[in-house]
Protein backbone atom coordinates (compact mmCIF):
# COMPACT_ATOMS: atom_id res chain seq x y z
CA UNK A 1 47.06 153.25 -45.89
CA UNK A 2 45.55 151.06 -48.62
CA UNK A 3 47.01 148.12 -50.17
CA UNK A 4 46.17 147.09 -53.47
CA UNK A 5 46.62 143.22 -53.29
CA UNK A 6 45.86 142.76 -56.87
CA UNK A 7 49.46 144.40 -58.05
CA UNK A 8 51.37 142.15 -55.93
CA UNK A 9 52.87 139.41 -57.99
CA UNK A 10 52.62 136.14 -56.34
CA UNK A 11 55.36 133.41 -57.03
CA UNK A 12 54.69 130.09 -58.15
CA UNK A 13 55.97 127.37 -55.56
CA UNK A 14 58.99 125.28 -56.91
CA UNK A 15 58.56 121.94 -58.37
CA UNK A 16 59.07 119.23 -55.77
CA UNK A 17 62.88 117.51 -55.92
CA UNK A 18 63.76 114.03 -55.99
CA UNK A 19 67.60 113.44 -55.01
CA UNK A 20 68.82 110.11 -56.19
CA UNK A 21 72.14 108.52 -54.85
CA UNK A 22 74.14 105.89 -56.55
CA UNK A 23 76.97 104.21 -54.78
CA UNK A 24 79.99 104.09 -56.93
CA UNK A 25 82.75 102.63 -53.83
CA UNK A 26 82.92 102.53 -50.63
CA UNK A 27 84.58 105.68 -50.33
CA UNK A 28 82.58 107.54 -53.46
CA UNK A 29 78.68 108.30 -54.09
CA UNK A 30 76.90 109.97 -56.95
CA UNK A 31 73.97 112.99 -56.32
CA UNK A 32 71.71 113.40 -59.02
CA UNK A 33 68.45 115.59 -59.15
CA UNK A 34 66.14 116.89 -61.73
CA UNK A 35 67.21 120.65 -63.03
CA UNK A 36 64.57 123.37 -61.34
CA UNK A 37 63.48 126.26 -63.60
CA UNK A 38 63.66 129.94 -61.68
CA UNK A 39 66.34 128.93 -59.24
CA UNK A 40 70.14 130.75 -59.66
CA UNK A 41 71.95 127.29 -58.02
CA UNK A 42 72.14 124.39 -55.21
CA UNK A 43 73.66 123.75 -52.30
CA UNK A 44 74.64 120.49 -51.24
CA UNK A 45 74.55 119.36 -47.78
CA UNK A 46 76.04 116.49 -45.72
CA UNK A 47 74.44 115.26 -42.54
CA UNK A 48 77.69 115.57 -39.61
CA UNK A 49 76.48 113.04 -36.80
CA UNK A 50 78.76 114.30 -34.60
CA UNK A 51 77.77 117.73 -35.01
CA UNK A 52 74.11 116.97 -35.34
CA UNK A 53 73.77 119.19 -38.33
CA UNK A 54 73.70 119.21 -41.82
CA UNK A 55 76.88 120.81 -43.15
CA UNK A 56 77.49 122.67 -46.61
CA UNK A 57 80.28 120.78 -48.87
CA UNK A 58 79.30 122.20 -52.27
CA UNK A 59 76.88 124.97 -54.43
CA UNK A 60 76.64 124.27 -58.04
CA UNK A 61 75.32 126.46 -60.85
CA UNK A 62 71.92 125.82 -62.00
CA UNK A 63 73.59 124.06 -65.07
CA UNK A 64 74.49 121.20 -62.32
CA UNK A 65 72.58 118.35 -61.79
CA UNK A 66 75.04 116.14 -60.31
CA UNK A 67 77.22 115.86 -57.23
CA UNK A 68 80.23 113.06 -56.30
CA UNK A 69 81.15 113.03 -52.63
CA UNK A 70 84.88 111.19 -52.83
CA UNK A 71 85.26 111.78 -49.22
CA UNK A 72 83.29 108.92 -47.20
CA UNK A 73 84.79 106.48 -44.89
CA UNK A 74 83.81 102.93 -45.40
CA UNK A 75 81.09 101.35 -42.67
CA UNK A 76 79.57 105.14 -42.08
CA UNK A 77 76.03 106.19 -43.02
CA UNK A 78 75.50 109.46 -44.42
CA UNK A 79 72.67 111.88 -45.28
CA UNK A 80 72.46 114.72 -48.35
CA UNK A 81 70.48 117.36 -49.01
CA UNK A 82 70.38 119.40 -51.89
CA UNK A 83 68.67 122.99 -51.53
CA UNK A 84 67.92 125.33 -54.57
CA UNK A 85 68.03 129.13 -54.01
């Protein structure tokens, strides 16, 4: 069986991401990323210590460029991720 290589369409890698974080409170940060084109949304991730995983606490529409966590416990360090699918 032949393959024709040529008539395969080949995807362009996604722009890299930058995540920036502003504290707002002790208990309350700010996500903010640059808008990706040919993605359908985002998920937002929290690193869980305890669990030693990252943990899913939002998806946003591509229209979304912004995240506030309102849930953080003074004194505690936290991680984020934000993956586009």
């Amino acid at each position: 069986m032949k393959t024709d290589v040529s008539s395969e369409k080949s995807q362009k890698p996604l722009d890299k991401m930058t995540l920036k974080a502003n504290i707002k409170s002790t208990s309350k940060i700010s996500l903010q990323w640059k808008k990706l084109d040919r993605v359908s949304g985002y998920a937002i991730y929290r690193y869980d210590s305890g669990k030693q995983q990252y943990k899913k606490i939002k998806t946003v529409s591509t229209q979304e460029t912004s995240y506030t966590d309102s849930k953080l416990k003074s004194g505690k360090t936290y991680c984020y991720k934000i993956v586009p699918y």
